[in-house]
N, C-alpha and C. Protein backbone atom coordinates (compact mmCIF):
# COMPACT_ATOMS: atom_id res chain seq x y z
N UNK A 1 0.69 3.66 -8.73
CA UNK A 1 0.66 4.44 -7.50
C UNK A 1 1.53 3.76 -6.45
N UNK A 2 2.34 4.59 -5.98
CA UNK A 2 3.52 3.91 -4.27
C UNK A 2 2.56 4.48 -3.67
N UNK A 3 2.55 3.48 -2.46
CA UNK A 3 2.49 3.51 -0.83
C UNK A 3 3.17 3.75 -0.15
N UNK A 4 3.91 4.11 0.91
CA UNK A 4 4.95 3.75 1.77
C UNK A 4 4.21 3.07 2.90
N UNK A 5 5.08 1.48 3.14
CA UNK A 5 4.10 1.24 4.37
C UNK A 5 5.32 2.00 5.45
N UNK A 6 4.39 2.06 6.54
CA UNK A 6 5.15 2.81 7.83
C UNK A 6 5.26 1.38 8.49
N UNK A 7 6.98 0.60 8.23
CA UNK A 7 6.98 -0.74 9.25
C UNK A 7 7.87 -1.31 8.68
N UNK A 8 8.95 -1.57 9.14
CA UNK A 8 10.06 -2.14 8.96
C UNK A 8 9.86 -3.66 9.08
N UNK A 9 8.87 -4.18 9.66
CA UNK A 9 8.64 -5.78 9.67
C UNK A 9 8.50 -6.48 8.52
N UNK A 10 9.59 -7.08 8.16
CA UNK A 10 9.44 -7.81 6.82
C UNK A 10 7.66 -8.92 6.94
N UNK A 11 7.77 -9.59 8.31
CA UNK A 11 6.62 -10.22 8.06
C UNK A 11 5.15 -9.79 7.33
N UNK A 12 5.41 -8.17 8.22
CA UNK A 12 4.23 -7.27 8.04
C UNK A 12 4.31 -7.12 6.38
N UNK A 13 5.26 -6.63 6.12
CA UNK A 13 5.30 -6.45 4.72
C UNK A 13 4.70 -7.44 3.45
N UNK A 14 5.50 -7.94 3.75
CA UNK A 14 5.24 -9.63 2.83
C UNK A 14 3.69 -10.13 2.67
N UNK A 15 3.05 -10.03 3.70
CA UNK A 15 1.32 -10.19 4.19
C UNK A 15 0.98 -8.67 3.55
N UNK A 16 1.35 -7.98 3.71
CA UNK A 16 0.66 -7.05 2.91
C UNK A 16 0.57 -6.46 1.26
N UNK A 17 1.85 -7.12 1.24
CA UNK A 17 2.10 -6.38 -0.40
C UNK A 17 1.08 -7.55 -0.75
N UNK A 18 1.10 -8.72 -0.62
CA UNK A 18 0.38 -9.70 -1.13
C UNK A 18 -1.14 -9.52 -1.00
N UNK A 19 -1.86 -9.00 -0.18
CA UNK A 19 -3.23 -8.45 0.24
C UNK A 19 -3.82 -7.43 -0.86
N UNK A 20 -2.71 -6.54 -0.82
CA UNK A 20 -3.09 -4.83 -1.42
C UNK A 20 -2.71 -5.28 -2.88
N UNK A 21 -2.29 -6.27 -3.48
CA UNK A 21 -1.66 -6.90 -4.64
C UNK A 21 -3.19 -6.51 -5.78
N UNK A 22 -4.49 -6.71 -5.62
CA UNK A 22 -5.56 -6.31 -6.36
C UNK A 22 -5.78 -4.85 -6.27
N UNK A 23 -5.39 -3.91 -5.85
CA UNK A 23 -5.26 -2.65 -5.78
C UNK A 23 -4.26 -2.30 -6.95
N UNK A 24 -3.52 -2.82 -7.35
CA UNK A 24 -2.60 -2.43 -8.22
C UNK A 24 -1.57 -1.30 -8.06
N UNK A 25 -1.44 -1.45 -6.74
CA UNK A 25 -0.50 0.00 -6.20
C UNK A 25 0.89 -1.32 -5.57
N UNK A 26 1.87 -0.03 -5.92
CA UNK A 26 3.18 -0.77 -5.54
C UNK A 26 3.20 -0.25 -4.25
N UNK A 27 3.42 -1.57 -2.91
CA UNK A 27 3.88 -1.17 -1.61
C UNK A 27 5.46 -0.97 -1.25
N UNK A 28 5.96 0.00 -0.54
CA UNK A 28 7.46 -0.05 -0.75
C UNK A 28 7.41 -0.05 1.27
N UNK A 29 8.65 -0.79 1.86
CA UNK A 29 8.63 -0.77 3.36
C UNK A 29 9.28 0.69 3.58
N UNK A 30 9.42 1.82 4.55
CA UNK A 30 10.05 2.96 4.95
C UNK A 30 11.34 2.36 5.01
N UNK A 31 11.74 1.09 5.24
CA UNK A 31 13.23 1.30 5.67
C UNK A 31 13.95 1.62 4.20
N UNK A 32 13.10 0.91 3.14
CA UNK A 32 13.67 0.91 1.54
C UNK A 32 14.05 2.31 1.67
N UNK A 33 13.64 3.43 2.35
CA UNK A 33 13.73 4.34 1.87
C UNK A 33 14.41 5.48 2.71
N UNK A 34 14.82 4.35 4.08
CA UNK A 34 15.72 5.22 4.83
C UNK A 34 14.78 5.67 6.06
N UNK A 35 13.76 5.62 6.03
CA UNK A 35 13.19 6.25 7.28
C UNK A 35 13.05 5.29 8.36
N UNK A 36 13.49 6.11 9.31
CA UNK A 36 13.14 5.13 11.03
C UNK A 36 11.72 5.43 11.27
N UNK A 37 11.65 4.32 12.19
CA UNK A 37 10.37 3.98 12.64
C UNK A 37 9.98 5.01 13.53
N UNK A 38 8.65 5.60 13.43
CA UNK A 38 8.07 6.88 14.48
C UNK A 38 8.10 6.20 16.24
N UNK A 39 8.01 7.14 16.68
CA UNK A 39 7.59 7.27 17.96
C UNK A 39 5.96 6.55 17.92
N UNK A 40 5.82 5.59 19.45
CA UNK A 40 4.37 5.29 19.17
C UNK A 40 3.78 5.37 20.99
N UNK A 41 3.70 6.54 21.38
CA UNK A 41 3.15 6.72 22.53
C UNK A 41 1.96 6.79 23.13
N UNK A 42 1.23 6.09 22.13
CA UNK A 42 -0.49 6.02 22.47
C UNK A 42 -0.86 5.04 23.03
N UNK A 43 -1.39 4.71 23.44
CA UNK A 43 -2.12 3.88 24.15
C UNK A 43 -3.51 3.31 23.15
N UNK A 44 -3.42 3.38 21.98
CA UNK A 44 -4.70 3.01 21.55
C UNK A 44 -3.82 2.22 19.93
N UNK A 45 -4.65 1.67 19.36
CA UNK A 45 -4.34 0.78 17.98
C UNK A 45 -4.10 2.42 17.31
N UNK A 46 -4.88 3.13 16.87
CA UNK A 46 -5.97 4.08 15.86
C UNK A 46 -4.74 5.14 16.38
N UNK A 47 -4.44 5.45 17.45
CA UNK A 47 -3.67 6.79 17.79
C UNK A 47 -1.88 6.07 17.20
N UNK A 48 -1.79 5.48 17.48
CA UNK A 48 -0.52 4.96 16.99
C UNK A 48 0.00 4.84 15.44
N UNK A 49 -1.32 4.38 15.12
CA UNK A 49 -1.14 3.96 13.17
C UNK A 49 -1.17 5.08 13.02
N UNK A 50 -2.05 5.84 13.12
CA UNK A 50 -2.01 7.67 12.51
C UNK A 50 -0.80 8.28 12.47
N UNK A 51 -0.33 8.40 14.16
CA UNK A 51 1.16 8.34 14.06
C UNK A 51 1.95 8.38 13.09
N UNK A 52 2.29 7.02 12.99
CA UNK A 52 2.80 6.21 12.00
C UNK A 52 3.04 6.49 10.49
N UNK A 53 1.82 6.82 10.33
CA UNK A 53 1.01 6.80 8.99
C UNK A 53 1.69 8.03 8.42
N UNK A 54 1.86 9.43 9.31
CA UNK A 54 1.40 10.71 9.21
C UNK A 54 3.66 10.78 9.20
N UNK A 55 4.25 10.16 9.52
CA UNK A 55 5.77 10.21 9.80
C UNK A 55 5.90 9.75 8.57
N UNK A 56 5.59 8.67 8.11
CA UNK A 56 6.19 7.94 6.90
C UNK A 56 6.16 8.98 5.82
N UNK A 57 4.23 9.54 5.72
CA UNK A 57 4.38 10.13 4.56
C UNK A 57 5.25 11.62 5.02
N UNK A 58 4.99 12.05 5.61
CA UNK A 58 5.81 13.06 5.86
C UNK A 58 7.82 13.10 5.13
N UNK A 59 8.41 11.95 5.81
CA UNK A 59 9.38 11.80 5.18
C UNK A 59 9.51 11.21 3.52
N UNK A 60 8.77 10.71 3.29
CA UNK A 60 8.90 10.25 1.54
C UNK A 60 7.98 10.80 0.94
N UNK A 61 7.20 12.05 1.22
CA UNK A 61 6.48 12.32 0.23
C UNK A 61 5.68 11.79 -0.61
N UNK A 62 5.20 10.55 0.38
CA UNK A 62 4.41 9.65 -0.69
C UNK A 62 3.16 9.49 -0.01
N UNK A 63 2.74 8.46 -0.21
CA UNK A 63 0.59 8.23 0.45
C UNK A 63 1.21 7.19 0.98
N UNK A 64 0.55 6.53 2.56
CA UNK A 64 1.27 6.15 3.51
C UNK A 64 0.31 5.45 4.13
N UNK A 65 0.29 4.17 4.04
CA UNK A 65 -0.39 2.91 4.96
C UNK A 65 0.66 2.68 6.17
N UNK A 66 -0.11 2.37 7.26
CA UNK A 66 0.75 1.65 8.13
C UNK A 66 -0.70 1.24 9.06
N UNK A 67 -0.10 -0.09 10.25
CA UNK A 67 -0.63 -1.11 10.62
C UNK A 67 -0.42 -1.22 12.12
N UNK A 68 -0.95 -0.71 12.94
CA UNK A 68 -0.76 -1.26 14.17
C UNK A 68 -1.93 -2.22 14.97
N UNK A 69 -1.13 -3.15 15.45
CA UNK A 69 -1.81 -4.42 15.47
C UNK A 69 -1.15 -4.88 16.87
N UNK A 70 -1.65 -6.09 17.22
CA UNK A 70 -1.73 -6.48 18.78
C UNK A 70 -2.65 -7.63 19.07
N UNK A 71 -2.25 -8.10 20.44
CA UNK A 71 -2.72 -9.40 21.11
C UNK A 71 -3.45 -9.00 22.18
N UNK A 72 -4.75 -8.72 22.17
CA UNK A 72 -5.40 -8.51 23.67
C UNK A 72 -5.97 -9.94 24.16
N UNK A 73 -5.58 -9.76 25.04
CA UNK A 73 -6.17 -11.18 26.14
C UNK A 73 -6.94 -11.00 27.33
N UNK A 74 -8.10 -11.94 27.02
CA UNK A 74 -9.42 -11.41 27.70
C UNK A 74 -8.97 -11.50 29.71
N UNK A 75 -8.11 -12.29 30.04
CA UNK A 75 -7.55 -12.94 31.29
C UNK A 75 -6.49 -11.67 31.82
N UNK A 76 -5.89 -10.94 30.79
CA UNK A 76 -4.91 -9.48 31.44
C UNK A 76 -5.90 -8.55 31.03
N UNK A 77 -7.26 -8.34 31.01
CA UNK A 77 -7.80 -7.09 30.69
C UNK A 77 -7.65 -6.13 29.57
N UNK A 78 -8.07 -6.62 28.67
CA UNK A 78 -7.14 -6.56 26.68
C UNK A 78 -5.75 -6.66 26.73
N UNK A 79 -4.65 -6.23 28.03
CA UNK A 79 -3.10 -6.16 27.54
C UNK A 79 -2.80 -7.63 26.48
N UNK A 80 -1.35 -7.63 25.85
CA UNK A 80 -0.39 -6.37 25.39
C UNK A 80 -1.22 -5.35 25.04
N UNK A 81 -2.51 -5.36 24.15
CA UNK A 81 -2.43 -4.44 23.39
C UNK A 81 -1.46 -4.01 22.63
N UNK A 82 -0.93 -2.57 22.82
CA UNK A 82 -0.40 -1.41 21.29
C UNK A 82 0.70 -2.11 21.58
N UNK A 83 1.16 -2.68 23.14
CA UNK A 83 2.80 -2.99 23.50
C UNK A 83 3.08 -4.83 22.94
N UNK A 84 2.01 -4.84 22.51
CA UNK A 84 2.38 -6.43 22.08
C UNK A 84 3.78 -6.91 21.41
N UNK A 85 4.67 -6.17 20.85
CA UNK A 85 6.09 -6.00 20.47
C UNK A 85 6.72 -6.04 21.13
N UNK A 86 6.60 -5.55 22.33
CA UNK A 86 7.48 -5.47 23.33
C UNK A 86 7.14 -6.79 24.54
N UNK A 87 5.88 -7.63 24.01
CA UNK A 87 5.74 -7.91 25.38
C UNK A 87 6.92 -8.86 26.61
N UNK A 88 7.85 -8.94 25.67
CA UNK A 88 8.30 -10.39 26.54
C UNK A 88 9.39 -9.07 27.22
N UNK A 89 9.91 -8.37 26.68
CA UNK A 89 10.79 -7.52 27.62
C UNK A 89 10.50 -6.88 28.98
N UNK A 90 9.04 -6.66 29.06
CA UNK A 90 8.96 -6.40 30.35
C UNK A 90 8.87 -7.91 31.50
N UNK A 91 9.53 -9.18 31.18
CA UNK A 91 9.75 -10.10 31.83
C UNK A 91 11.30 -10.55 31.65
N UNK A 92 12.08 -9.59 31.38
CA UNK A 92 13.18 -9.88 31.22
C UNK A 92 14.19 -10.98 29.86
N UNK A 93 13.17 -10.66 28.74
CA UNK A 93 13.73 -11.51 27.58
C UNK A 93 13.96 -10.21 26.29
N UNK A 94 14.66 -10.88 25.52
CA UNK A 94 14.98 -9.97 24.22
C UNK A 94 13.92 -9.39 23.66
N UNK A 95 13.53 -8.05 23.25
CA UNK A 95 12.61 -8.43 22.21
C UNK A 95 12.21 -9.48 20.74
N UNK A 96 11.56 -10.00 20.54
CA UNK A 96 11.24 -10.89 19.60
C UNK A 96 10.14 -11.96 19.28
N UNK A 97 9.40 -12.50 18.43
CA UNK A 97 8.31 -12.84 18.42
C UNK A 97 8.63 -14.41 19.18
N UNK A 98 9.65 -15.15 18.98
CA UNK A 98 9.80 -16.09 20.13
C UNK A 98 9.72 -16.31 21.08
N UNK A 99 10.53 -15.19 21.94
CA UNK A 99 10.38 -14.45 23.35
C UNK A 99 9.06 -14.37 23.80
N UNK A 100 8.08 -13.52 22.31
CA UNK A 100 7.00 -13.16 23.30
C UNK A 100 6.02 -14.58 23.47
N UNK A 101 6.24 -15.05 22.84
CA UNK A 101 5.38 -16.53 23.18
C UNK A 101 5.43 -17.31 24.19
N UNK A 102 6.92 -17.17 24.24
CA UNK A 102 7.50 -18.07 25.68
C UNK A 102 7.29 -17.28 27.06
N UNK A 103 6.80 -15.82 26.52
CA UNK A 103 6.89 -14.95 27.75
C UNK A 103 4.80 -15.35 28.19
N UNK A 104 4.34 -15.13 26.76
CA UNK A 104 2.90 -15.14 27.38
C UNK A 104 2.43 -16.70 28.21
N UNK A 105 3.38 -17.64 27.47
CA UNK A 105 2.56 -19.29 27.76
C UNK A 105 3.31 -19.21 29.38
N UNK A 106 3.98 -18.70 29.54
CA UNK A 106 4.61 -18.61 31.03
C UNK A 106 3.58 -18.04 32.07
N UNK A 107 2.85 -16.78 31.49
CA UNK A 107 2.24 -16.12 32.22
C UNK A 107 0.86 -16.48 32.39
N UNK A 108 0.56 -17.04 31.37
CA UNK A 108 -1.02 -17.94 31.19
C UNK A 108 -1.04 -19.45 31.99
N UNK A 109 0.63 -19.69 32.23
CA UNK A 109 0.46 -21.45 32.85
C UNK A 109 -0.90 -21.12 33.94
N UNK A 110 -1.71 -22.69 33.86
CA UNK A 110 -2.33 -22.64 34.84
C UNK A 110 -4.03 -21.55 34.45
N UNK A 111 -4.09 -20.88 33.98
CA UNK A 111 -4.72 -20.34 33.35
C UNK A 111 -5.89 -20.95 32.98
N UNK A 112 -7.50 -21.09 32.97
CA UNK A 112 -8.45 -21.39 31.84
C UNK A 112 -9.07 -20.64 30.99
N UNK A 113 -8.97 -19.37 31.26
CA UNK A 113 -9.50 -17.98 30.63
C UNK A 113 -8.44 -18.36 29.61
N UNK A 114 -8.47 -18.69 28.30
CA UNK A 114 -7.43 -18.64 27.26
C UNK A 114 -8.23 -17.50 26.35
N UNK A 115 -9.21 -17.02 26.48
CA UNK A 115 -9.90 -15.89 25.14
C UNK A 115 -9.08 -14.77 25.24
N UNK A 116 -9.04 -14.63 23.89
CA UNK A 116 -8.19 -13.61 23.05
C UNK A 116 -8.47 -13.16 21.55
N UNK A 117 -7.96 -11.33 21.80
CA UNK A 117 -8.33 -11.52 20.21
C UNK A 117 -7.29 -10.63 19.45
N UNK A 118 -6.46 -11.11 18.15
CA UNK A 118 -5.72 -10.40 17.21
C UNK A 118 -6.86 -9.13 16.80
N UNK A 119 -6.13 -7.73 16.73
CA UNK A 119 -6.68 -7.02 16.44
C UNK A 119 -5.57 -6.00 15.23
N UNK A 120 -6.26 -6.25 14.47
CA UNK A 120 -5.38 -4.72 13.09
C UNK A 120 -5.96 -4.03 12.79
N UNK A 121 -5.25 -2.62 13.23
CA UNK A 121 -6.02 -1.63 13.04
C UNK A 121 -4.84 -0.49 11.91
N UNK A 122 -5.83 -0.54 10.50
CA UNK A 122 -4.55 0.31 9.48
C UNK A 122 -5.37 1.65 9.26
N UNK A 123 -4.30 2.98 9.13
CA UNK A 123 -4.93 4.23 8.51
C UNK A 123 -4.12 4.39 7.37
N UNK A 124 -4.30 4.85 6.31
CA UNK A 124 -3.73 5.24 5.47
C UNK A 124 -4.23 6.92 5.18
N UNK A 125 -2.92 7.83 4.62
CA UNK A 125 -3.17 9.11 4.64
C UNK A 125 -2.29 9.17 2.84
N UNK A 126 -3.11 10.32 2.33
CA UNK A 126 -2.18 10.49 0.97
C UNK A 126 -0.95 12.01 1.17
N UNK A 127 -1.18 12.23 2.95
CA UNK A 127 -0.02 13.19 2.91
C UNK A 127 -0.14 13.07 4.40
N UNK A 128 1.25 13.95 4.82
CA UNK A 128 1.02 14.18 6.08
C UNK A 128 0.20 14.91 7.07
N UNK A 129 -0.50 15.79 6.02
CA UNK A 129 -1.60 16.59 6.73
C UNK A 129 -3.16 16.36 6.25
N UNK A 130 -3.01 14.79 5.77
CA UNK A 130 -4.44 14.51 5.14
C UNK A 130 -5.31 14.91 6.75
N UNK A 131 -6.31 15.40 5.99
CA UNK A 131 -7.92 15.59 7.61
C UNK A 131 -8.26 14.90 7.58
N UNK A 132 -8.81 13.51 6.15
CA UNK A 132 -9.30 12.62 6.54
C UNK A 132 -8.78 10.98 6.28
N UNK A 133 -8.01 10.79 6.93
CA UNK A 133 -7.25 9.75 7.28
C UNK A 133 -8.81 8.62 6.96
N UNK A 134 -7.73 7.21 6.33
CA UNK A 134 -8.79 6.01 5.95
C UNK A 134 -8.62 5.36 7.04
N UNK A 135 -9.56 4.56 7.49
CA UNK A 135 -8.82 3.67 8.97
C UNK A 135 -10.15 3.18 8.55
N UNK A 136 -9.02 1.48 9.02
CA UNK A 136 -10.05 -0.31 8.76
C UNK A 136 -9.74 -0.30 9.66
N UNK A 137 -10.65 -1.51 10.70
CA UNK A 137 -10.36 -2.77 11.45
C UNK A 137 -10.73 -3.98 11.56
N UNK A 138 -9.83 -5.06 11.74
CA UNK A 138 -10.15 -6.73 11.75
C UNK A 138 -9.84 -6.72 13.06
N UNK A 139 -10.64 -7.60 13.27
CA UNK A 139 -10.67 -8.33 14.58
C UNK A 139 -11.01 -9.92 14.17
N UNK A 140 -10.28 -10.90 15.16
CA UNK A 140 -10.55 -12.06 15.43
C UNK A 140 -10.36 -12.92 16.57
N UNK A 141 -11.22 -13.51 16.88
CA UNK A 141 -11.51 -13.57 18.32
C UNK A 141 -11.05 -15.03 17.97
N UNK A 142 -10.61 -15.96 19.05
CA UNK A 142 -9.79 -17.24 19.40
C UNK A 142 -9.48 -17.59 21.08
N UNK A 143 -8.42 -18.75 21.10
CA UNK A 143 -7.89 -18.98 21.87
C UNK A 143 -6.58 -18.93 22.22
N UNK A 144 -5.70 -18.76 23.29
CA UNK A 144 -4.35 -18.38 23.42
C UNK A 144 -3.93 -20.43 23.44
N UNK A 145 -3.55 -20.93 22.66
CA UNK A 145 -3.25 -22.59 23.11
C UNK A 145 -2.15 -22.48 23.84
N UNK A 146 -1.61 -24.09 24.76
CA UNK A 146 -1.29 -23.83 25.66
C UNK A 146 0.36 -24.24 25.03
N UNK A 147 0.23 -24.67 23.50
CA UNK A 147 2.16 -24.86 23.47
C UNK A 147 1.78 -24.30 21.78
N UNK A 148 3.41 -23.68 21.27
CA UNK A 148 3.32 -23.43 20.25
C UNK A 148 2.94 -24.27 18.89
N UNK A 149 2.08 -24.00 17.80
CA UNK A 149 1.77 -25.02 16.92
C UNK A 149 1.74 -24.49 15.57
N UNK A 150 2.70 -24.82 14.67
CA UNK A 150 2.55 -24.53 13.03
C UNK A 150 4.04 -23.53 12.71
N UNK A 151 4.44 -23.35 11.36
CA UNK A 151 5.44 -23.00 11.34
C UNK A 151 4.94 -21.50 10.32
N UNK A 152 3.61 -21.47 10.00
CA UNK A 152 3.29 -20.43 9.06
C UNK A 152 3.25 -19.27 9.84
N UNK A 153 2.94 -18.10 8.82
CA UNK A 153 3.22 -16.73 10.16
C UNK A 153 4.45 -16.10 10.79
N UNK A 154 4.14 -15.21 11.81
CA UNK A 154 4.95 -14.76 12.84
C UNK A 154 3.65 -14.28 13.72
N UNK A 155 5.14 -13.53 14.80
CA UNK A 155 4.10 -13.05 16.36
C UNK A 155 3.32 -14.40 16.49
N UNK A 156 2.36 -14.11 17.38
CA UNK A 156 1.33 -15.25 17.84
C UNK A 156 0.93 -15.94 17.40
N UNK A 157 1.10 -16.16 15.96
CA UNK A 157 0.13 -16.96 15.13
C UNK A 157 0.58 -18.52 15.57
N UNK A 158 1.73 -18.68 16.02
CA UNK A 158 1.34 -20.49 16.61
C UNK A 158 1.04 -20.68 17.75
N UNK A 159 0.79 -19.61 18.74
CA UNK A 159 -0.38 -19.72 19.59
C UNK A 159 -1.71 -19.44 19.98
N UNK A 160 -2.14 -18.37 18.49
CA UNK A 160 -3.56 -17.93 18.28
C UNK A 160 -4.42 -19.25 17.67
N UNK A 161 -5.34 -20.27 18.46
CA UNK A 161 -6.33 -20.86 18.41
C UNK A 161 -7.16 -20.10 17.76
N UNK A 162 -7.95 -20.68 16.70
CA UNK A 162 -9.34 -20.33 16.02
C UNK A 162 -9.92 -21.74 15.67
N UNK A 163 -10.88 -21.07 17.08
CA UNK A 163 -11.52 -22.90 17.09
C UNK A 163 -12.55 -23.19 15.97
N UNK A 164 -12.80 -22.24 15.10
CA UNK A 164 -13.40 -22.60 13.71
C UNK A 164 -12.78 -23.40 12.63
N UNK A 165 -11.78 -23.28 12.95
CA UNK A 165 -10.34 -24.07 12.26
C UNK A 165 -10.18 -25.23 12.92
N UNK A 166 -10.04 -25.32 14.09
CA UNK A 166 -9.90 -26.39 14.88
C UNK A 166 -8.01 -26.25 14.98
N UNK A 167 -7.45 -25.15 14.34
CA UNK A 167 -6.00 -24.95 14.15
C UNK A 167 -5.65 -23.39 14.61
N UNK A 168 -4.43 -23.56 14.69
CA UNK A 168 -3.73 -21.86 15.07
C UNK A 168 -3.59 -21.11 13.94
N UNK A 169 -3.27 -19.73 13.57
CA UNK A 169 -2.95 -19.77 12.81
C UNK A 169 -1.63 -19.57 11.61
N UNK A 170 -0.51 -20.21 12.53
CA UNK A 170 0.87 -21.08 12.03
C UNK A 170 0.22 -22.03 11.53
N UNK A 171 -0.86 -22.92 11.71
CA UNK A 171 -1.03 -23.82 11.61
C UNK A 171 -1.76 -23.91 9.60
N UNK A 172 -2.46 -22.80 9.53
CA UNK A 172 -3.43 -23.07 8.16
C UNK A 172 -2.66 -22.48 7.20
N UNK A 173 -2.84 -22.67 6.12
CA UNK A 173 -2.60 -22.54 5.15
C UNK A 173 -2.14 -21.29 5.01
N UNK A 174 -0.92 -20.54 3.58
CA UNK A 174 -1.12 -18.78 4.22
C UNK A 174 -2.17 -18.13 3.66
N UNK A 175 -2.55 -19.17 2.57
CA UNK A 175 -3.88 -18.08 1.85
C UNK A 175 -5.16 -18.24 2.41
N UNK A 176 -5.22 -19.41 3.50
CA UNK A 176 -6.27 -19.31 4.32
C UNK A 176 -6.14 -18.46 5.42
N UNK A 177 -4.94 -18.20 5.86
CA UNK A 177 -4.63 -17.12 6.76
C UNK A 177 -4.98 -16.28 6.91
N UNK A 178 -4.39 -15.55 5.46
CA UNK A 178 -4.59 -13.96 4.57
C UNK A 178 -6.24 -13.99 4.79
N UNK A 179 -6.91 -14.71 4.36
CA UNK A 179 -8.40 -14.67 4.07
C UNK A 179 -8.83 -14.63 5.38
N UNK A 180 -8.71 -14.78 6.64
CA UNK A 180 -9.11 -14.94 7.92
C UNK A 180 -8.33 -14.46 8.68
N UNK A 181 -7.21 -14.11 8.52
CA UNK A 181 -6.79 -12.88 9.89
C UNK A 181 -7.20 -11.67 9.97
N UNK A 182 -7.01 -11.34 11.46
CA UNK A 182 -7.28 -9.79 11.89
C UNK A 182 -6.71 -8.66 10.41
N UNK A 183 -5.39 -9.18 10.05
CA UNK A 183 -5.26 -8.20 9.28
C UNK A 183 -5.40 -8.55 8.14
N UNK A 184 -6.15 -9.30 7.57
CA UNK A 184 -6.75 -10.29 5.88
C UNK A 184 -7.92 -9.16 6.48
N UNK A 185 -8.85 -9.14 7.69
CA UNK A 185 -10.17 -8.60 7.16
C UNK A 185 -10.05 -6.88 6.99
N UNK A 186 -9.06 -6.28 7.86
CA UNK A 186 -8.64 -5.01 7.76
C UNK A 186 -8.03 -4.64 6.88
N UNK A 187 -7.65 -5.32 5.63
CA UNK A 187 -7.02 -5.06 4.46
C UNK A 187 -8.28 -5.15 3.79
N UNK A 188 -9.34 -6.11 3.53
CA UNK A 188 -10.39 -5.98 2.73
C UNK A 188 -11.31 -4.57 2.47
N UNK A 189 -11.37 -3.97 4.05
CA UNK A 189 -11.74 -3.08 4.12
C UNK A 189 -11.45 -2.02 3.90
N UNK A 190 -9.60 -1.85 3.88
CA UNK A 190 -9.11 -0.97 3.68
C UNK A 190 -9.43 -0.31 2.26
N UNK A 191 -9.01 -1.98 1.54
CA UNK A 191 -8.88 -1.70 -0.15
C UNK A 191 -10.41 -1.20 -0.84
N UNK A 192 -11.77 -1.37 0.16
CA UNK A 192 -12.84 -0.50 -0.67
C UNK A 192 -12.85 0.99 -0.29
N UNK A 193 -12.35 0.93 1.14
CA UNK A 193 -12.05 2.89 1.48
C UNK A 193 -10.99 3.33 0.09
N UNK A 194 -9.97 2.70 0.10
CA UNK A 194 -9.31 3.39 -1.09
C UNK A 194 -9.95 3.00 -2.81
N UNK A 195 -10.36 2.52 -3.04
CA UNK A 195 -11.23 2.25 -4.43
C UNK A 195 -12.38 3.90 -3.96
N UNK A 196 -12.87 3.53 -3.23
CA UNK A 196 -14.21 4.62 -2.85
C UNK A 196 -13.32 6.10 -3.01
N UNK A 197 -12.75 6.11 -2.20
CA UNK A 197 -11.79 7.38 -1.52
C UNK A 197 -10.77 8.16 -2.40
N UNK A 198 -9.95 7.36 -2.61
CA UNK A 198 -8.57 7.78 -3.48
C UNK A 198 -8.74 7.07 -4.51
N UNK A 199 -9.00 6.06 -4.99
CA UNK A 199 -8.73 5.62 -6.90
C UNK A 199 -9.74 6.15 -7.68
N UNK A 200 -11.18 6.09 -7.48
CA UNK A 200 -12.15 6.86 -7.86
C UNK A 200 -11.84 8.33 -7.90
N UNK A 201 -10.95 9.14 -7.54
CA UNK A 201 -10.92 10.11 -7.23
C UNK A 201 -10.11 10.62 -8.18
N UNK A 202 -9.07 9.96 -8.59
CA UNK A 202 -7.94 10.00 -9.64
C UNK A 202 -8.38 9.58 -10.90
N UNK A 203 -9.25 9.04 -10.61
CA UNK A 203 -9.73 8.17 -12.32
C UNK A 203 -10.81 9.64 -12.61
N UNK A 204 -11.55 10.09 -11.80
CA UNK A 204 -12.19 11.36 -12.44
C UNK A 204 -11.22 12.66 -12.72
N UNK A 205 -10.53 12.62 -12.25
CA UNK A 205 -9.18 14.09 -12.44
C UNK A 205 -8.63 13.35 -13.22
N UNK A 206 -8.33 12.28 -14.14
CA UNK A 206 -7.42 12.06 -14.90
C UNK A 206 -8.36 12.94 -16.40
């Protein structure tokens, strides 16, 4: 069985094919296949991935995961949120996951409120007009630290503190990562909605 994920982020990708890897379904990225990235004008995790979700399969005709995910920080009132991609541009830097680090530790100097939490939120649809769209979420709650630390990851992960770790998570291992990030627990969940949902479903029509 193909997926199309809806997300041109190799990082995203790479963390995921490796996740969904016990599912036994091949993940392919939209760009493999020519499609641009949707429009994402929501204001919410859940309204965006649907989005997302609902464009991909639409153009490849295939069943369609995608992932929208984000940095809320308890000190800006959840922001980035959905705009966490963008965040360093509205301070005048490139977009990029470097940028946005250097943009948030700028804006936090001085700061003691460091709570924060990675949030992934994935739907997957087996068409573009599925009604009932699958949708997980991980959440993990931490600290924003105050300089970058670890070389594992992308986005925030060498400034996302998880003081259960006593490390960021650039900092741990990637298969301890996978097993403990926002989007390690939203993939777990994902993969029993689709066992429940869609593979069970095919194994009786076969």
């Amino acid at each position: 069985m193909k997926i199309v994920l809806a997300s041109n982020n190799p990082g995203k990708l790479a963390e995921l094919r490796v996740m969904v890897a016990p599912l036994g379904v091949e993940l392919i990225s939209q760009g493999e296949l020519g499609i641009a990235e949707a429009p994402e004008p929501y204001h919410t995790f859940v309204e965006n991935a649907l989005a997302k979700a609902r464009h991909a399969s639409s153009h490849s005709g295939l069943p369609a995961l995608a992932d929208d995910a984000g940095l809320c920080v308890d000190a800006f009132g959840g922001l980035p949120g959905v705009q966490t991609a963008f965040y360093a541009t509205q301070f005048g830097y490139e977009k990029g996951d470097d940028n946005n680090v250097r943009a948030l530790l700028e804006q936090m100097r001085g700061l003691d409120n460091r709570g924060a939490a990675m949030v992934s939120t994935l739907v997957a649809v087996r068409s573009e007009q599925d009604p009932e769209p699958l949708i997980a979420v991980g959440r993990v709650v931490g600290e924003i630290a105050r300089a970058p630390m670890g070389r594992n990851g992308f986005g925030f992960d060498p400034v996302m503190f998880i003081p259960e770790f006593g490390q960021t998570f650039a900092q741990l291992p990637v298969a301890v990562k996978n097993a403990n990030s926002h989007r390690g627990r939203a993939v777990r969940a994902m993969l029993v909605l689709m066992r429940e949902r869609w593979l069970s479903n095919m194994a009786e029509g076969a």
